[in-house]
Protein backbone atom coordinates (compact mmCIF):
# COMPACT_ATOMS: atom_id res chain seq x y z
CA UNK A 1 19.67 -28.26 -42.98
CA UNK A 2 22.09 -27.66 -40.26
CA UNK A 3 23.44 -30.64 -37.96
CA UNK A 4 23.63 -29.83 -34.09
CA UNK A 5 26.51 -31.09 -32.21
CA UNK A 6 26.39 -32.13 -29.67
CA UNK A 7 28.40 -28.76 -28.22
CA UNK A 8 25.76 -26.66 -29.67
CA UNK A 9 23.38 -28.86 -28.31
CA UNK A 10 24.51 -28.46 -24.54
CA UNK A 11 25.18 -24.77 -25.02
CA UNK A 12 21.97 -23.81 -25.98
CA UNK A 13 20.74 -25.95 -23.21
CA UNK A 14 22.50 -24.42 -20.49
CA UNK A 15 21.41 -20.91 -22.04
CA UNK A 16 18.30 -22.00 -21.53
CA UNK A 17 18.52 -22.95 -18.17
CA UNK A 18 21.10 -21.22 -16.32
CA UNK A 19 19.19 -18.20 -15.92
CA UNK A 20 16.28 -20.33 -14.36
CA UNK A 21 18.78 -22.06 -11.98
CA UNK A 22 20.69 -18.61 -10.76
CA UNK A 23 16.94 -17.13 -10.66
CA UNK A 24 15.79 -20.31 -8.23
CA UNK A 25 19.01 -20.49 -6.30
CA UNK A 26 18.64 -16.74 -5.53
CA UNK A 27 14.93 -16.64 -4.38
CA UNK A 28 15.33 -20.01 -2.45
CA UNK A 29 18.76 -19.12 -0.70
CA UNK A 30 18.48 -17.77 2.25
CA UNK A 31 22.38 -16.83 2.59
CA UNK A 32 22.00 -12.64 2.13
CA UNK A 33 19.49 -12.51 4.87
CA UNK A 34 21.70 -14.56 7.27
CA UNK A 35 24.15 -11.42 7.11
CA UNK A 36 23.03 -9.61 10.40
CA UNK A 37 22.86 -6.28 8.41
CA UNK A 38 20.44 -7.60 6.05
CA UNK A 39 18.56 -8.86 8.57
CA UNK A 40 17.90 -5.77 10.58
CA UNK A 41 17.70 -3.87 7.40
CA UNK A 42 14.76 -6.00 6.70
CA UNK A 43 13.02 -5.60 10.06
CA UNK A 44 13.32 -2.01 9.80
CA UNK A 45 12.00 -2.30 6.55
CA UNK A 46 8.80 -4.37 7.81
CA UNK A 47 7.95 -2.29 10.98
CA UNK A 48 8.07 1.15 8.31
CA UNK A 49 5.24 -0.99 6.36
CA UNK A 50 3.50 -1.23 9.55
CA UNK A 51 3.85 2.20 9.96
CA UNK A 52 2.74 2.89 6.47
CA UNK A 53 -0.34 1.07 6.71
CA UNK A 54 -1.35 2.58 10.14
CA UNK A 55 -0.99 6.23 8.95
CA UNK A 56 -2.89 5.38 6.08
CA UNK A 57 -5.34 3.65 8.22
CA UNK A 58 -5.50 6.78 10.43
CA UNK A 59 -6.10 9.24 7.65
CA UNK A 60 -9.07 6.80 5.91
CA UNK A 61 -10.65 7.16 9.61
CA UNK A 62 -9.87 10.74 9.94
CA UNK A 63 -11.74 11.09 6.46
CA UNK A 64 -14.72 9.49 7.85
CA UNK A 65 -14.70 12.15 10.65
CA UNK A 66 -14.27 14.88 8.64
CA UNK A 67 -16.87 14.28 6.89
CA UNK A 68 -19.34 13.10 9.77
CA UNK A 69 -18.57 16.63 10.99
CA UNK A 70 -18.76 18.41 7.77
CA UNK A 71 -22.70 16.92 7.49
CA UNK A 72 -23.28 17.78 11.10
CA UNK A 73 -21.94 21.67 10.83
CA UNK A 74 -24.66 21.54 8.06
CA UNK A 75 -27.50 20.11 9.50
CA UNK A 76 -27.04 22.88 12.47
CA UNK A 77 -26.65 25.38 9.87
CA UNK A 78 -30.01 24.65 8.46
CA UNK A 79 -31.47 23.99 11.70
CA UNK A 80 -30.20 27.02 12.49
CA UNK A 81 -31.71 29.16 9.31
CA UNK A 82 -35.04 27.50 9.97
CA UNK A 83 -34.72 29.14 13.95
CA UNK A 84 -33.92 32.75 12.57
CA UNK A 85 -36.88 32.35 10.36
CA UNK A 86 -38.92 31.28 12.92
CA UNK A 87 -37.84 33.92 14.92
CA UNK A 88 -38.47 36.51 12.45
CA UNK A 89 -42.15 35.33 12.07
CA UNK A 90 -42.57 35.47 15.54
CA UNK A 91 -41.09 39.03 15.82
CA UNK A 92 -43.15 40.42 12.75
CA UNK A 93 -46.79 39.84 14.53
């Protein structure tokens, strides 16, 4: 059985946890987005979401009226159809 010193102890430890701390430290810190490039980097980043999300908001609704139209240009096609065969009854007495 192997005895751990106290060394080997504290090493493994901090193997353990320094990733954890740098990974907390990094996500908590604020100090990258303080730089003024960052910052507007960010913004410009945000307001392209926006924009994102609006043209896909725009082409969900534009679906919707494509396909309102698409059943209305059929509807008048059969109404239509049902006219010329009207008309054709009419014609042939």
């Amino acid at each position: 059985m192997k005895i751990f010193t106290s060394k080997a102890v504290a090493s493994s430890t901090m193997a353990l946890f320094l990733p954890i701390m740098f990974s907390c430290s990094v996500l908590s810190g604020n100090s990258v987005s303080d730089d003024p490039y960052v910052a507007a980097q960010q913004q410009e980043v945000r307001a392209l979401e926006q924009e994102v999300r609006q043209a896909e908001q725009y082409a969900e609704e534009a679906k919707q009226r494509e396909k309102a139209a698409k059943s209305r240009l059929k509807a008048a096609e059969y109404e239509l159809k049902a006219l010329e065969q009207q008309a054709k009854r009419r014609n042939s007495y």
